[in-house]
Protein backbone atom coordinates (compact mmCIF):
# COMPACT_ATOMS: atom_id res chain seq x y z
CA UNK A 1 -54.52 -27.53 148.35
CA UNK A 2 -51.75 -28.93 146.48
CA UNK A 3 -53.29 -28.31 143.35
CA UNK A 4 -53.28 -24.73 143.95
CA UNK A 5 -49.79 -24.68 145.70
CA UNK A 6 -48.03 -26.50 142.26
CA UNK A 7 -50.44 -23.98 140.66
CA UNK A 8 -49.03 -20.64 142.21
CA UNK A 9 -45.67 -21.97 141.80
CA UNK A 10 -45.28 -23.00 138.29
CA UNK A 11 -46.80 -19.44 137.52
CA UNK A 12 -44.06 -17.90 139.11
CA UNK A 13 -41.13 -19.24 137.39
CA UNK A 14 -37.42 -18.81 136.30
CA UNK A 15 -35.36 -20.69 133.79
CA UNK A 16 -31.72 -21.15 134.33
CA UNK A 17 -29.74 -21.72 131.25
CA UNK A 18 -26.44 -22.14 129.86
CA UNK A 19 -24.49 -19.64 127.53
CA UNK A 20 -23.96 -22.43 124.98
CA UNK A 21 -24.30 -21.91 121.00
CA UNK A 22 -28.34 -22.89 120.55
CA UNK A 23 -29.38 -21.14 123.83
CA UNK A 24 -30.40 -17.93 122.12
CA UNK A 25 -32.97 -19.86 119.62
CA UNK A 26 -34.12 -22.13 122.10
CA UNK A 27 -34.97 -19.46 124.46
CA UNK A 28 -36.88 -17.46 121.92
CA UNK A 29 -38.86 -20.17 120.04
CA UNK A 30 -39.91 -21.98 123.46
CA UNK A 31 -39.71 -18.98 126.90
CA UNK A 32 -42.65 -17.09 127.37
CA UNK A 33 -42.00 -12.89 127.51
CA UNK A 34 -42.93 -13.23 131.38
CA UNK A 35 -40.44 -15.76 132.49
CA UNK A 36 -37.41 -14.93 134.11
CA UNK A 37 -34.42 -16.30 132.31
CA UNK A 38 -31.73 -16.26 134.07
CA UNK A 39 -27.83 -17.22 132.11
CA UNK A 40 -24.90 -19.16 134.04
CA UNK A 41 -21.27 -17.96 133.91
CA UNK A 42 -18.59 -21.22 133.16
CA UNK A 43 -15.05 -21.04 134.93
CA UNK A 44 -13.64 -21.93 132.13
CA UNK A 45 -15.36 -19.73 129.16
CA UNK A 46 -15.36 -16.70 131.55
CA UNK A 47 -17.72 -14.09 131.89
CA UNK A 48 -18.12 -12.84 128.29
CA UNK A 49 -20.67 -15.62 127.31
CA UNK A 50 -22.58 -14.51 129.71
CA UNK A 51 -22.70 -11.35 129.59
CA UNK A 52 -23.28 -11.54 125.77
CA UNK A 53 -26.12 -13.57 125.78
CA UNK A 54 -28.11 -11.79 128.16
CA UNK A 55 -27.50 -8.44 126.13
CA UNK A 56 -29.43 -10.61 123.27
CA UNK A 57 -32.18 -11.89 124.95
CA UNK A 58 -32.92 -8.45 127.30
CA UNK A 59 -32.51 -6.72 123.43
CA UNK A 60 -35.36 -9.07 122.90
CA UNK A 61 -37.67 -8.02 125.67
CA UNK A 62 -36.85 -10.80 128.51
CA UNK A 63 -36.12 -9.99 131.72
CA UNK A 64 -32.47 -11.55 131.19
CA UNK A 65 -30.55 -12.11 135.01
CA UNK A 66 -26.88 -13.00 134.48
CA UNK A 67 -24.85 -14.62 137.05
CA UNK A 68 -21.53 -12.64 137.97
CA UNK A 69 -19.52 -14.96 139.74
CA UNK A 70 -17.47 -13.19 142.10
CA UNK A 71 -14.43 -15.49 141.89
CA UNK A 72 -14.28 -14.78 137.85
CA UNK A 73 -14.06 -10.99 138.04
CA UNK A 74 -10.46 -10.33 137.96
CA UNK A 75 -10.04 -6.73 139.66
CA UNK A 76 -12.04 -3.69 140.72
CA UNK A 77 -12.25 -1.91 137.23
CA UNK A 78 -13.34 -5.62 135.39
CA UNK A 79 -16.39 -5.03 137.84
CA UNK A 80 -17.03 -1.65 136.79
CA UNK A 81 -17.07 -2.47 133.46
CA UNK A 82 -19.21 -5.73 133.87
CA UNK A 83 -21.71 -3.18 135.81
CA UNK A 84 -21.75 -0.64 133.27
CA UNK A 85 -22.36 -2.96 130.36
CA UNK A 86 -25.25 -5.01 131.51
CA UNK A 87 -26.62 -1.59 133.11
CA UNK A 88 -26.40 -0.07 129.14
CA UNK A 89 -28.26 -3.57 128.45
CA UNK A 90 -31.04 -2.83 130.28
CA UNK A 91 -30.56 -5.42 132.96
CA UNK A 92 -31.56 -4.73 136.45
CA UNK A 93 -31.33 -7.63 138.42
CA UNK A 94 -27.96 -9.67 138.58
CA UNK A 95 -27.35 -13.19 140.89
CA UNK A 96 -23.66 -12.97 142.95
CA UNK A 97 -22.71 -16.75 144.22
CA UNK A 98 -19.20 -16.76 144.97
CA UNK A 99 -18.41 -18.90 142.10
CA UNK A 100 -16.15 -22.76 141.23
CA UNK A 101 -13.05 -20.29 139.77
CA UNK A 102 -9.96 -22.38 141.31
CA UNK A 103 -8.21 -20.15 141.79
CA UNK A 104 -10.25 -17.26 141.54
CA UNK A 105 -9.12 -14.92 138.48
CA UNK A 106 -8.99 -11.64 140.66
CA UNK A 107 -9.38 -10.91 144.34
CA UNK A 108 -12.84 -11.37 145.01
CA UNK A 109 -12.93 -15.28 147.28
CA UNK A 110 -16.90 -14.61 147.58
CA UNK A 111 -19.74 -13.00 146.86
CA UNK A 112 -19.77 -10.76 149.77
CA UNK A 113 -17.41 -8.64 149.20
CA UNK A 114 -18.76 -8.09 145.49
CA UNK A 115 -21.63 -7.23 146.86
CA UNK A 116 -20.30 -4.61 149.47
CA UNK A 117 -19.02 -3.23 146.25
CA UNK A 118 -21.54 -2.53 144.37
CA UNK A 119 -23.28 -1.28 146.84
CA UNK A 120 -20.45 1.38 146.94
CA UNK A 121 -20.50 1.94 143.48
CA UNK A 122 -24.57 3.17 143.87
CA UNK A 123 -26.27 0.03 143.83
CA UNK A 124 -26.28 -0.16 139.57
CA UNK A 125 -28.80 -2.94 139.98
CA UNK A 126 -32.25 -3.04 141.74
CA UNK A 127 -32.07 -6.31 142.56
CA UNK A 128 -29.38 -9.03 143.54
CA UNK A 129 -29.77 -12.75 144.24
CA UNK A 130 -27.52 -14.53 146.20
CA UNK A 131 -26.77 -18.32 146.81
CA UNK A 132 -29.15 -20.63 149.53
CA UNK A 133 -27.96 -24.82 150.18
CA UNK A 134 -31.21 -26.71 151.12
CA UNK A 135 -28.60 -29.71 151.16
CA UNK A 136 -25.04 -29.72 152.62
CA UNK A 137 -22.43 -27.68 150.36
CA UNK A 138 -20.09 -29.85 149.31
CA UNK A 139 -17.01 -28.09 150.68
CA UNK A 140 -18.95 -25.83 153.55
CA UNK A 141 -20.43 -26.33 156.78
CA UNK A 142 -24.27 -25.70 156.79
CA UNK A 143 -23.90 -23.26 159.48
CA UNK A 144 -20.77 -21.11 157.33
CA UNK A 145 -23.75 -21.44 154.59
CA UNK A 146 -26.72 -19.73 156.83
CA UNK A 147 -24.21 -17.16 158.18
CA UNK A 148 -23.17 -16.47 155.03
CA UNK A 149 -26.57 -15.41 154.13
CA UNK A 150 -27.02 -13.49 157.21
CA UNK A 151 -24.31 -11.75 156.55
CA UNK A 152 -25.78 -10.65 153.31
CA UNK A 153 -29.50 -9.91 153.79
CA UNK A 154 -28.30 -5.84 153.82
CA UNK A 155 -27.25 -6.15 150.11
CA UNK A 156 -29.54 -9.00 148.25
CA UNK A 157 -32.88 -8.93 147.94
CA UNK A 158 -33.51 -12.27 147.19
CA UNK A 159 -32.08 -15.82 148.06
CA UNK A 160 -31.97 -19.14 145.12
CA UNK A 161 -31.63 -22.27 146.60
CA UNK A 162 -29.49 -24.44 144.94
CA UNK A 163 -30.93 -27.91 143.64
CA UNK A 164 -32.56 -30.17 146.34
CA UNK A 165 -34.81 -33.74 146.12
CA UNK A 166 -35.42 -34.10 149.59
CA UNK A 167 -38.52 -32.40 151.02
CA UNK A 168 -38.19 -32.45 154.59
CA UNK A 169 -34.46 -31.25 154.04
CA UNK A 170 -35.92 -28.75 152.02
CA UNK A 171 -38.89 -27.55 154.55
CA UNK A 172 -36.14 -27.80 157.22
CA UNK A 173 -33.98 -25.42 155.75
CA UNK A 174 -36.46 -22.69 154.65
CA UNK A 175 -37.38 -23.35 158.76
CA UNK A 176 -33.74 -22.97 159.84
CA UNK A 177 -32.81 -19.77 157.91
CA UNK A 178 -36.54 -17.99 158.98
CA UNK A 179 -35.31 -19.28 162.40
CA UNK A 180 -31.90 -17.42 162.48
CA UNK A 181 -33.54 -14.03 161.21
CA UNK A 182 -33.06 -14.20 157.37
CA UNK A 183 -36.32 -13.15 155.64
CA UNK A 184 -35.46 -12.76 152.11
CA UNK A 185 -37.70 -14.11 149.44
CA UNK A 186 -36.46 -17.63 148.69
CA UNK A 187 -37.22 -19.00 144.81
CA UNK A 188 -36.81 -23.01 145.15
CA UNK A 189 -34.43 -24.56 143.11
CA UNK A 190 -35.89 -27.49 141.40
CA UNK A 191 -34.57 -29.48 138.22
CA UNK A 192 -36.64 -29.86 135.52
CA UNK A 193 -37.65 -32.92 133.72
CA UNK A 194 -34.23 -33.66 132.70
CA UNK A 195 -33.34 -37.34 131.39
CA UNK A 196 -29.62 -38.29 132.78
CA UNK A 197 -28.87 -39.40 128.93
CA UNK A 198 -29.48 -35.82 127.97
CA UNK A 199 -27.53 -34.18 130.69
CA UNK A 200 -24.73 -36.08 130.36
CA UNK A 201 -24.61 -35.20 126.36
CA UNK A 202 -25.39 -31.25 127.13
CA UNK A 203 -22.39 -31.69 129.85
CA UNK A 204 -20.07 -33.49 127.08
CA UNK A 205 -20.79 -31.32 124.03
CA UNK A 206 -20.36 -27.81 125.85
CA UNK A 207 -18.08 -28.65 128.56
CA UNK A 208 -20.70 -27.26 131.00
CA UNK A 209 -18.84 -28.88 134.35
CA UNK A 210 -20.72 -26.71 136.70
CA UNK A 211 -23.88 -27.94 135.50
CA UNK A 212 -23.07 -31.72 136.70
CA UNK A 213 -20.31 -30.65 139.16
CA UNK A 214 -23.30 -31.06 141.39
CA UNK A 215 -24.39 -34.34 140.83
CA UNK A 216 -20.70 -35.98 140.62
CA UNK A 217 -20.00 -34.77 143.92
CA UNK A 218 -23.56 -35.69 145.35
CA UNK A 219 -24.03 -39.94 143.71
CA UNK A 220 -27.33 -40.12 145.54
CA UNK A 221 -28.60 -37.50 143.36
CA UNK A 222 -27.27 -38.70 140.10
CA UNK A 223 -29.15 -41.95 141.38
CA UNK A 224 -32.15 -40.23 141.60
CA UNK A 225 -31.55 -39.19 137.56
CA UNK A 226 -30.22 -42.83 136.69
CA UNK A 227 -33.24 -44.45 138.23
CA UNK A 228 -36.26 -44.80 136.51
CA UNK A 229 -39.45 -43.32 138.34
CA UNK A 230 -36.58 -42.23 140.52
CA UNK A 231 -37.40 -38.13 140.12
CA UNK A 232 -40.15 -35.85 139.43
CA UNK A 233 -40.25 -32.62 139.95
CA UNK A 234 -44.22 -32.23 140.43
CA UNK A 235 -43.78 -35.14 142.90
CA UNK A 236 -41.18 -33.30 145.52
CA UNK A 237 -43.27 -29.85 144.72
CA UNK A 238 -46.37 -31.68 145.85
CA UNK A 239 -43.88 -33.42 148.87
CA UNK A 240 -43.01 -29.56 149.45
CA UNK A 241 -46.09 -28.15 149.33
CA UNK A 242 -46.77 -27.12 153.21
CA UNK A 243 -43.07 -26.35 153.51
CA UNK A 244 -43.55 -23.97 151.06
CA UNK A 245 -46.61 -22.46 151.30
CA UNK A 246 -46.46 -21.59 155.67
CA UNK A 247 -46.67 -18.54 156.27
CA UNK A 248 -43.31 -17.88 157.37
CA UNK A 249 -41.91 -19.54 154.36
CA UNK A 250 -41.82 -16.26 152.29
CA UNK A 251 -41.20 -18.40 149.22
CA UNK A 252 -41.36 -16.10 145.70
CA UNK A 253 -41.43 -18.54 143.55
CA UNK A 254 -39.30 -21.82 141.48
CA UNK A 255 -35.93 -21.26 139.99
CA UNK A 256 -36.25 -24.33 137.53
CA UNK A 257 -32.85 -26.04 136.06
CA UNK A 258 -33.58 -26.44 132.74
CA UNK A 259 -29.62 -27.85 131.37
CA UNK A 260 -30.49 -26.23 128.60
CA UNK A 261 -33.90 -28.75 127.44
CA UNK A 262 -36.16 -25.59 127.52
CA UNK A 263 -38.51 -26.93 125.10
CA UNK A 264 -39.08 -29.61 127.35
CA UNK A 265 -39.13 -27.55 130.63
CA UNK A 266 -41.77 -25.30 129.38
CA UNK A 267 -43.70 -28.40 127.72
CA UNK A 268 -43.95 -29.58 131.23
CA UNK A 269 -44.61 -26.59 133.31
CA UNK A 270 -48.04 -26.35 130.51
CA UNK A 271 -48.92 -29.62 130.52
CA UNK A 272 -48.66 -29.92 134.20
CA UNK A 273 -50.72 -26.14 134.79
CA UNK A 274 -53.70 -28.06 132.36
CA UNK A 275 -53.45 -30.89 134.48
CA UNK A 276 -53.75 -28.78 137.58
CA UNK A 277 -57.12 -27.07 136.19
CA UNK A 278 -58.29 -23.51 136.50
């Protein structure tokens, strides 16, 4: 059973990477056509990385979902524009979290009320993701975090979690939100086979603070990096597996971290499907 759990999972996958210098080359030489890639927005490079790269790689043929972080969008019209540009891309399918902007370069605090926006402007994209915490946010009570999903489930069609190596906390939470009435598709969040000597020289070349913001303000997960044997991420999906796979679960699929080591991301995800068998 867990076989074919891992299985379904790793065949419905996403790739989260950075808007860094090599991204563009690394995506095409190593991402299958069929994966979702989806690009990360930096408080301090701003939006136009972002945006950028994910004209490249949809001008490629990927399905390309940028992240529009509502608290780097500085006014009404800068949302308009950012609409009508990855709309001219081809891009369909944008994810809203509210975004670590302090302060925030416009108006918009969180994602809701980008969201309620768009949704006035004629919904430009089919699909929009939204933020999920399997563990505690780091400046938000669990129960703001569920209600803040609630609140959106009329706009988003889909929910990411963000990174989590617990599995019961993990099972509990896809529990908790089913619970309280929120039914959109969840795609797990789930690092990749990332080394801690590698993130920390992705997060010192490129600056990329959001991508261990995360683990400096959680140690017990850096641990879990620092310590050998001390993560795998086919051991917690295999931890996960009847979490994710209940009925009520309504998970789509994984939303992998790669930190920008796609080569070795999608090295794993192959090597682990032969493993798995037919």
């Amino acid at each position: 059973m867990a076989a074919e759990v891992l299985r379904a999972l790793l065949d419905r996958v996403r790739y989260e990477v950075l808007p860094a210098g090599p991204t563009e080359d690394k995506v095409l030489a190593h991402v299958p056509r069929d994966v979702v890639v989806t690009v990360t927005a930096s408080p301090v490079k701003g939006l136009e990385p972002t945006l950028a790269l994910a004209e490249r790689l949809t001008a490629h043929g990927f399905r390309v979902v940028p992240h529009v972080p509502a608290r780097l969008l500085r006014d009404d019209a800068h949302l308009k524009d950012v609409a009508e540009r990855l709309r001219a891309a081809g891009v369909d399918d944008v994810f809203v979290p509210a975004g670590d902007a302090d302060p925030p370069a416009g108006p918009y605090e969180g994602a809701l009320p980008v969201l309620r926006r768009l949704d006035e402007l004629g919904r430009p994209f089919a699909r929009m993701g939204i933020t999920g915490y399997p563990e505690s946010h780091p400046l938000l009570h669990d129960d703001i975090t569920v209600q803040a999903m609630w609140d959106k489930r009329a706009h988003a069609a889909y929910i990411v979690s963000n990174l989590c190596f617990d599995p019961r906390a993990l099972g509990e939470w896809v529990a908790r939100i089913r619970h309280r009435g929120v039914t959109l598709p969840v795609h797990v969040g789930v690092a990749g086979p990332v080394q801690r000597a590698r993130l920390l020289a992705v997060a010192t070349k490129i600056g990329v603070g959001e991508s261990t913001r995360f683990l400096t303000r959680h140690p017990s997960w850096f641990l879990r990096f620092a310590t050998p044997g001390g993560y795998a991420p086919e051991r917690l999906l295999t931890r996960s597996a009847q979490a994710l796979t209940a009925p009520s679960a309504g998970v789509a699929g994984l939303h992998l971290f790669t930190f920008n080591q796609v080569a070795q991301t999608e090295r794993w995800r192959r090597e682990l499907l032969d493993r798995l068998g037919p």
